[in-house]
N, C-alpha and C. Protein backbone atom coordinates (compact mmCIF):
# COMPACT_ATOMS: atom_id res chain seq x y z
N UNK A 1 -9.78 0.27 -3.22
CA UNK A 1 -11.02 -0.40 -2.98
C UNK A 1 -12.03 0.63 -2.49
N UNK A 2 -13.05 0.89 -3.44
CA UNK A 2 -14.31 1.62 -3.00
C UNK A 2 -14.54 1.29 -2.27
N UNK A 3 -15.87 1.71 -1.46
CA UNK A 3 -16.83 1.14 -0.72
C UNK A 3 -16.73 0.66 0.32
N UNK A 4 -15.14 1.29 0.82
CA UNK A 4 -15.12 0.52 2.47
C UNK A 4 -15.56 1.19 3.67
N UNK A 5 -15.53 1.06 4.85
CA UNK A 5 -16.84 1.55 5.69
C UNK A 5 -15.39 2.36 6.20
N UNK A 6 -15.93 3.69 6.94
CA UNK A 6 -14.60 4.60 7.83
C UNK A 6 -13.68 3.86 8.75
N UNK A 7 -14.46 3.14 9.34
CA UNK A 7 -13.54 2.06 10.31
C UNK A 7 -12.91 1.30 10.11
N UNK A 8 -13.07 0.42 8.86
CA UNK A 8 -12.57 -0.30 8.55
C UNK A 8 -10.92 0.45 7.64
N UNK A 9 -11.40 1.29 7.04
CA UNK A 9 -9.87 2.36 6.36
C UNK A 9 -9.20 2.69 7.65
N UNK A 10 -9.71 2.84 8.15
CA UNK A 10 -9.23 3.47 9.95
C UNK A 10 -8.15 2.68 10.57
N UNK A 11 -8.87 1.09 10.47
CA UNK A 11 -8.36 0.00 11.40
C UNK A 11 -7.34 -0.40 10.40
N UNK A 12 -7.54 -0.59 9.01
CA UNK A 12 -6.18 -0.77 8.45
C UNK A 12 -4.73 -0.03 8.24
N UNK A 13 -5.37 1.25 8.33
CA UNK A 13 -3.93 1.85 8.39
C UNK A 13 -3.26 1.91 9.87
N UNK A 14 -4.29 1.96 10.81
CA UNK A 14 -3.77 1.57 12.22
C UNK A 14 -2.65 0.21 12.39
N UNK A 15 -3.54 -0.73 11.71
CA UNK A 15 -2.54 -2.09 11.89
C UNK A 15 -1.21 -1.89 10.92
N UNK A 16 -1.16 -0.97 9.76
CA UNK A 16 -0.32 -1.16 9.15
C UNK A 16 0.54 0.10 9.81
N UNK A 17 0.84 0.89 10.16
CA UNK A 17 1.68 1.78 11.29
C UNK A 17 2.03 1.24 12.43
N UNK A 18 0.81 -0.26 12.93
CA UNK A 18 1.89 -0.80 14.07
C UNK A 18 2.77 -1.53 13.67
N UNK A 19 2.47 -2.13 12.34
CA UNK A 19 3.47 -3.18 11.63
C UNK A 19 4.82 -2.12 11.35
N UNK A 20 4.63 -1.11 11.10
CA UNK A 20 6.01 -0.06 10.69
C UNK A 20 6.90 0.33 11.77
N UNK A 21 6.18 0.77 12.76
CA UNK A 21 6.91 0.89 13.75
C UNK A 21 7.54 0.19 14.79
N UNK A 22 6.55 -1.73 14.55
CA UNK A 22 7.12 -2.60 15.05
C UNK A 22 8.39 -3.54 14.24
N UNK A 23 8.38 -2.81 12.75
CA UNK A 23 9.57 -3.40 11.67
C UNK A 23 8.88 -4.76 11.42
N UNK A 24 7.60 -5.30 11.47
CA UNK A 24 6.93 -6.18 11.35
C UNK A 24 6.75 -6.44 9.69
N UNK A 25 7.96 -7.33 9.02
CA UNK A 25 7.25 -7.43 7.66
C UNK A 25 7.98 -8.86 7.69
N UNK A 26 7.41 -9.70 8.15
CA UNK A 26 6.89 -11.13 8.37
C UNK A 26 7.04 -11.77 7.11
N UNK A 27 5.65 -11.22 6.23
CA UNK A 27 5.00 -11.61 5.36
C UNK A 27 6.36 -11.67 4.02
N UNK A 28 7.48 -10.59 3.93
CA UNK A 28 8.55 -10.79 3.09
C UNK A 28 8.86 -12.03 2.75
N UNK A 29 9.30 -13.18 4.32
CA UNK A 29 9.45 -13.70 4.10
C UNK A 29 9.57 -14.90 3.19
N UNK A 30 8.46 -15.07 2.83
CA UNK A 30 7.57 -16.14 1.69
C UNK A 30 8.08 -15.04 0.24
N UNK A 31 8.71 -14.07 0.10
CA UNK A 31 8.86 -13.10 -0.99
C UNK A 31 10.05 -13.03 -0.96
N UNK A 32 11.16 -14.23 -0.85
CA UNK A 32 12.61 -13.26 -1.02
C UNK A 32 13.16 -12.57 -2.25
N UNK A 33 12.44 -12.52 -3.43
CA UNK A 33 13.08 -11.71 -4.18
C UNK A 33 13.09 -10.36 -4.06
N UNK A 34 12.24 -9.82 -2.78
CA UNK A 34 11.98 -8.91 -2.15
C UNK A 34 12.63 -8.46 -0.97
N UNK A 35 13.49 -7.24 -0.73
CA UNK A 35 14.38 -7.00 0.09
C UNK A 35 14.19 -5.63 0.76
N UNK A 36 13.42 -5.17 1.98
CA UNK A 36 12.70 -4.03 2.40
C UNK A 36 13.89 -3.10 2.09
N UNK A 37 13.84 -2.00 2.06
CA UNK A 37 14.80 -0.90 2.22
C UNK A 37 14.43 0.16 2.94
N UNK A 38 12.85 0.85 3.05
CA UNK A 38 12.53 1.49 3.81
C UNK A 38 11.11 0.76 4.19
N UNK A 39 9.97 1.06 4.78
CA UNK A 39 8.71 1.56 5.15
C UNK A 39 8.12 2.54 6.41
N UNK A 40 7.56 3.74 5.77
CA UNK A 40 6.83 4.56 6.23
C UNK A 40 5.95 5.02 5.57
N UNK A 41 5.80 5.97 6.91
CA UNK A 41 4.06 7.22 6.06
C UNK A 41 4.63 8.40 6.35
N UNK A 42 4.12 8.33 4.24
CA UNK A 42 4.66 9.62 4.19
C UNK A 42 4.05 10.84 4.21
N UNK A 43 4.54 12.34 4.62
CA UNK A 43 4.15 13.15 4.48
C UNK A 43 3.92 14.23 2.96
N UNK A 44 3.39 15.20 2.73
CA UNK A 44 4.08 16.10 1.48
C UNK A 44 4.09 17.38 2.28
N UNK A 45 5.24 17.86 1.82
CA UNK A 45 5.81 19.63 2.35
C UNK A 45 5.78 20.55 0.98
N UNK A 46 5.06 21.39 1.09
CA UNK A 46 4.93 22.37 -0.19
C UNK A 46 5.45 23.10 0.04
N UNK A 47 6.62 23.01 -1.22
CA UNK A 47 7.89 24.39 -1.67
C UNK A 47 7.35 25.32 -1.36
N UNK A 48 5.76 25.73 -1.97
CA UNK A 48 5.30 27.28 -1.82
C UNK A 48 4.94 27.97 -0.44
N UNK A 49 4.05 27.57 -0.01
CA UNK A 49 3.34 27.83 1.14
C UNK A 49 4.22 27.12 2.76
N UNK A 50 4.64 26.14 2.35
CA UNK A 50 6.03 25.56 3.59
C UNK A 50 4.48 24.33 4.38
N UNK A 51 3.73 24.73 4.02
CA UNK A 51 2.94 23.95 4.47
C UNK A 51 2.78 22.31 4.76
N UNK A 52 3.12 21.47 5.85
CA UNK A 52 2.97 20.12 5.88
C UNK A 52 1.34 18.98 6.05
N UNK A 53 1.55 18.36 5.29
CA UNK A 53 0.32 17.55 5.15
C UNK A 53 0.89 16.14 5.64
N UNK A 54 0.40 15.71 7.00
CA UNK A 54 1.02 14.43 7.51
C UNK A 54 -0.14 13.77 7.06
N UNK A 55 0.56 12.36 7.32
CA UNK A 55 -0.40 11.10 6.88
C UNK A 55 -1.00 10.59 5.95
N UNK A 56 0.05 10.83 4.47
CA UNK A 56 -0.56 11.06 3.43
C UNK A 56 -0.52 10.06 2.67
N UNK A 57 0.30 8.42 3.35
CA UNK A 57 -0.29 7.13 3.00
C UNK A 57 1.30 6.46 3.53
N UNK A 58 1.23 5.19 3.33
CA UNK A 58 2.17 4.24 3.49
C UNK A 58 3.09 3.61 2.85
N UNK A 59 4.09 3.63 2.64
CA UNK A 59 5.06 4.03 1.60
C UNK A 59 6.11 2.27 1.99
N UNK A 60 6.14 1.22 1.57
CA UNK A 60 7.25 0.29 1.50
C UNK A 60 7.94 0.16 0.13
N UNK A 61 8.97 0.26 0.58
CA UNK A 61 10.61 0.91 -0.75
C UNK A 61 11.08 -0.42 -0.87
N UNK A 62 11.41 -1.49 -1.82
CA UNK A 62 12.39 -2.37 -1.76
C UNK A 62 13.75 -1.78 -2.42
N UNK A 63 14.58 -2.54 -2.05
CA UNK A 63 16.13 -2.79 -2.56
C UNK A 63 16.48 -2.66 -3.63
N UNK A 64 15.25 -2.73 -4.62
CA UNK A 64 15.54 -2.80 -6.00
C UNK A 64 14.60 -1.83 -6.84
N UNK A 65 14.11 -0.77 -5.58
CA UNK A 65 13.11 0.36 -6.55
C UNK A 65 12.26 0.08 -6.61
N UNK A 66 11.37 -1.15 -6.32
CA UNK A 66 9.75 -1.51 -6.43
C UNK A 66 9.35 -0.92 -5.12
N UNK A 67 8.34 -0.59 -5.17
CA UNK A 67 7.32 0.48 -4.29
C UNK A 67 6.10 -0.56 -4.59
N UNK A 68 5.59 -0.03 -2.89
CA UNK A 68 4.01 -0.40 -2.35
C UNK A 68 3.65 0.68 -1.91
N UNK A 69 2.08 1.57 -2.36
CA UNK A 69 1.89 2.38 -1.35
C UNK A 69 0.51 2.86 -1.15
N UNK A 70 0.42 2.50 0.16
CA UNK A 70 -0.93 2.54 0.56
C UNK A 70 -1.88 3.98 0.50
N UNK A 71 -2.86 4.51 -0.21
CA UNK A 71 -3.74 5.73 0.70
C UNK A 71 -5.01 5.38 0.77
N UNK A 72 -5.39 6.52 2.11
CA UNK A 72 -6.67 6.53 2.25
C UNK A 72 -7.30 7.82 2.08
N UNK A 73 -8.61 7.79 1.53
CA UNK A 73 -9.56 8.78 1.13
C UNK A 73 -10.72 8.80 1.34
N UNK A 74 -11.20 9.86 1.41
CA UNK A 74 -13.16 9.76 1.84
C UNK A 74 -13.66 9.21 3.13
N UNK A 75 -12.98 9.55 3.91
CA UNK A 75 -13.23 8.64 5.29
C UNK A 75 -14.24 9.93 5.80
N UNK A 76 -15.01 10.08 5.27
CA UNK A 76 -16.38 11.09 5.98
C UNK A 76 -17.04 10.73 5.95
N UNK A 77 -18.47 10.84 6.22
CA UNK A 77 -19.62 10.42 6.86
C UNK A 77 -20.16 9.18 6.10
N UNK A 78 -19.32 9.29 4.59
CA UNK A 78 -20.09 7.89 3.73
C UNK A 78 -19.41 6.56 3.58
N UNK A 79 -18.02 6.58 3.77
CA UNK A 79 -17.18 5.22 3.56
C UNK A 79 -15.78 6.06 3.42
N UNK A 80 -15.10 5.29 2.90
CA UNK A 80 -13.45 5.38 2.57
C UNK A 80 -13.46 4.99 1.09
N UNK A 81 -12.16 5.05 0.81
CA UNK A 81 -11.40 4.75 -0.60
C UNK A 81 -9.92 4.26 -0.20
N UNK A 82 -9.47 3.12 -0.21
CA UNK A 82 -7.97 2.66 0.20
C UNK A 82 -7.68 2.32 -1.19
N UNK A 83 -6.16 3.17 -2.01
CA UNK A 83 -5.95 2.98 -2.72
C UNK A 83 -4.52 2.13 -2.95
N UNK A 84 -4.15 1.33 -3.64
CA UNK A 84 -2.66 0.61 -3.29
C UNK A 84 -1.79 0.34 -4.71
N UNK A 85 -1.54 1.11 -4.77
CA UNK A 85 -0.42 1.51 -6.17
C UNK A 85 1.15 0.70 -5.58
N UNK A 86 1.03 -0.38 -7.20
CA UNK A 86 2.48 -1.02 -7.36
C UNK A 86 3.00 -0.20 -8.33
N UNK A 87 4.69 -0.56 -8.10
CA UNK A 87 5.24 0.26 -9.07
C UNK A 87 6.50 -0.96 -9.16
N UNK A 88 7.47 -1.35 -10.26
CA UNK A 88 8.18 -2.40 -10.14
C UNK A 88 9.15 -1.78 -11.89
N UNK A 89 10.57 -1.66 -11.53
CA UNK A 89 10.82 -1.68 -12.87
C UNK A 89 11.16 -2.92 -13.45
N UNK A 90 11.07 -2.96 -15.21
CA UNK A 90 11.82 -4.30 -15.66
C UNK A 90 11.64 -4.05 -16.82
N UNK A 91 12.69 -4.73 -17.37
CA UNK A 91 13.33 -4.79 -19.05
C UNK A 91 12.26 -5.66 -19.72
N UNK A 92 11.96 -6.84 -19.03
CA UNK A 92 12.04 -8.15 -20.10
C UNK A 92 10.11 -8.09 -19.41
N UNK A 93 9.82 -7.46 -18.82
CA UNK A 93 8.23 -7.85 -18.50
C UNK A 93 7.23 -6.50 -19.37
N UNK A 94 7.69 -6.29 -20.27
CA UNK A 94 7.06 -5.14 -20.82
C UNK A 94 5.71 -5.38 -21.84
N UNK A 95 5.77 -6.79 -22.29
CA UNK A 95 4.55 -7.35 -22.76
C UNK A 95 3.89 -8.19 -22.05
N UNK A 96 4.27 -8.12 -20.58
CA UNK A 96 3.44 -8.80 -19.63
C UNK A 96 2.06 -7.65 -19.42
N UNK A 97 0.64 -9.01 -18.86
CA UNK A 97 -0.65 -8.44 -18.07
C UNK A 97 0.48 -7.21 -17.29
N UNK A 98 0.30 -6.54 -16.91
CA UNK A 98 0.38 -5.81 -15.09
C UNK A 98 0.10 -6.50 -13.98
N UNK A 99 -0.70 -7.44 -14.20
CA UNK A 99 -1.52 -8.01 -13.15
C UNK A 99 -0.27 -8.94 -12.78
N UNK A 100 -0.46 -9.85 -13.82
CA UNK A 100 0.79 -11.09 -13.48
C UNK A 100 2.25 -10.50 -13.59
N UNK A 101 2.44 -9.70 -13.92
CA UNK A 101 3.95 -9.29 -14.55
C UNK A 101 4.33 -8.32 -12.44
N UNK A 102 3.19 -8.20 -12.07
CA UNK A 102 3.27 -7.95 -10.36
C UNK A 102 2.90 -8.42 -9.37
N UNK A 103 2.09 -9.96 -9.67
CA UNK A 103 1.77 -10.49 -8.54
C UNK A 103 2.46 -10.67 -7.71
N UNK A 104 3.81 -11.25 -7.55
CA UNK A 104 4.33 -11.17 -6.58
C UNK A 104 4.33 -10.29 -5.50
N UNK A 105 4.49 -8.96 -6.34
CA UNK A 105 4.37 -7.60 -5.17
C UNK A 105 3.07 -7.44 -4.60
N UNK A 106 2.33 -7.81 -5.84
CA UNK A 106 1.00 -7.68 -5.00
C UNK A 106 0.51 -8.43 -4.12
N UNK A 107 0.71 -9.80 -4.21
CA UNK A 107 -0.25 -10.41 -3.24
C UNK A 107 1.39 -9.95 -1.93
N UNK A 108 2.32 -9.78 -1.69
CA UNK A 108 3.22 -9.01 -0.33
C UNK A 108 1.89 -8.25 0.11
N UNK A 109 1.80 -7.65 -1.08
CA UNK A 109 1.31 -6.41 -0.03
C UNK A 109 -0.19 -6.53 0.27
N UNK A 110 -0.85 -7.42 0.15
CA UNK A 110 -2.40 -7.82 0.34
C UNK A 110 -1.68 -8.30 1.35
N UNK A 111 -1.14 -9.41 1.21
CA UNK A 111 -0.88 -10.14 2.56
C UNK A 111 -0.49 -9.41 3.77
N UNK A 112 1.00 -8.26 3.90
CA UNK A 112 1.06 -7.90 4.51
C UNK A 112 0.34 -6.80 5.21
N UNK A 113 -0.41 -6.53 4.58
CA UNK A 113 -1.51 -5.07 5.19
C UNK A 113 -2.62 -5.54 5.47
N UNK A 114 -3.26 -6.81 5.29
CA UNK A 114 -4.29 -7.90 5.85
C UNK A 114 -5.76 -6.92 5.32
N UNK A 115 -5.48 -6.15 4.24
CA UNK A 115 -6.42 -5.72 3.27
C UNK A 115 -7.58 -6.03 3.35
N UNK A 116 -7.51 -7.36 2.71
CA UNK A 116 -9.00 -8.72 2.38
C UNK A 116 -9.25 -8.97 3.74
N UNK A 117 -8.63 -9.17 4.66
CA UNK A 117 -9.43 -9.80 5.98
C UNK A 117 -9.62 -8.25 6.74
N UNK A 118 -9.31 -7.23 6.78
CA UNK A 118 -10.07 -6.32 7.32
C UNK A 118 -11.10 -5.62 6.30
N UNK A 119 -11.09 -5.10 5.50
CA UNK A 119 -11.94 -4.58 4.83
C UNK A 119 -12.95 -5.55 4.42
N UNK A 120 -12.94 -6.77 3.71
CA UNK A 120 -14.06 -7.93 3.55
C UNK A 120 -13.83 -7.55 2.60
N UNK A 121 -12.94 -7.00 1.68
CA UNK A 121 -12.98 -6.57 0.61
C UNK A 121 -12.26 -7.90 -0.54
N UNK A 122 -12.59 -8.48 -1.65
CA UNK A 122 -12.16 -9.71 -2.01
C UNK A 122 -11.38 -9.12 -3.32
N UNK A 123 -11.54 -8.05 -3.67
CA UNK A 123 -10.81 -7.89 -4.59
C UNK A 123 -10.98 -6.65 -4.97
N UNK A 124 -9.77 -5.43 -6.47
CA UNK A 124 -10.29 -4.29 -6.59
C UNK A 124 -11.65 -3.82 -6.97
N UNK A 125 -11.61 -2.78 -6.75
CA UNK A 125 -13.11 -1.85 -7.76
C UNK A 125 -12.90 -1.51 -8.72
N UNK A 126 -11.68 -0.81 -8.69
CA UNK A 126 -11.54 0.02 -9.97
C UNK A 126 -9.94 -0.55 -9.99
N UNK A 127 -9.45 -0.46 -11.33
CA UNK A 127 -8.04 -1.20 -11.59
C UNK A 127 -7.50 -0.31 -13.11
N UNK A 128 -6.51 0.82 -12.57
CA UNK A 128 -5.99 1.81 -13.98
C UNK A 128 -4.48 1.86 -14.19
């Protein structure tokens, strides 16, 4: 989601790190085909240079290889960019939308990262 204000990218990844560290995923519930296996934020460590880059977005793993994962970008003087990449494998959904062939995962993870009610944001900007 373009166009969100610094604070608001700020305050969401805040709430979503207290939800991680409090093991707070509530929202599963209403999702049982969904079974957490990990969530964190992850870092990247470069082979070359050994160099670590913390905080490089929010990472929830299910049981079955589907991924949620949150980043944030552009949080300087003009707004943010919160980006939220699904990933889900399957045999039989391969001539499905994307859209519907993942809602399930998606609205988890709207719901659980409270996205729309902090950002005011009602839906994507850009969708690839």
């Amino acid at each position: 989601m373009q166009g969100c204000t610094k604070e608001a990218g700020n305050t969401l990844f805040d709430t979503m790190r207290k939800k991680i560290a409090e093991k707070d995923y509530k929202a599963l519930d209403k999702y049982s085909q969904f079974k957490l296996k990990n969530g964190d934020e992850f870092e990247y460590s470069d082979p070359v240079d050994k160099s670590v880059a913390k905080k490089q977005g929010i990472r929830l793993v299910m049981e079955d290889g589907s991924r949620v994962i949150f980043r944030l970008s552009g949080t300087g003087s003009v707004g943010a960019t919160v980006r939220m990449y699904i990933e889900q494998y399957s045999k039989d959904k391969l001539d499905s939308v994307p859209a519907e062939a993942l809602k399930p995962l998606i609205d988890f993870a709207l719901e659980w990262s409270d996205l729309k009610k902090i950002t005011g944001k009602e839906g994507p900007t850009v969708i690839t």
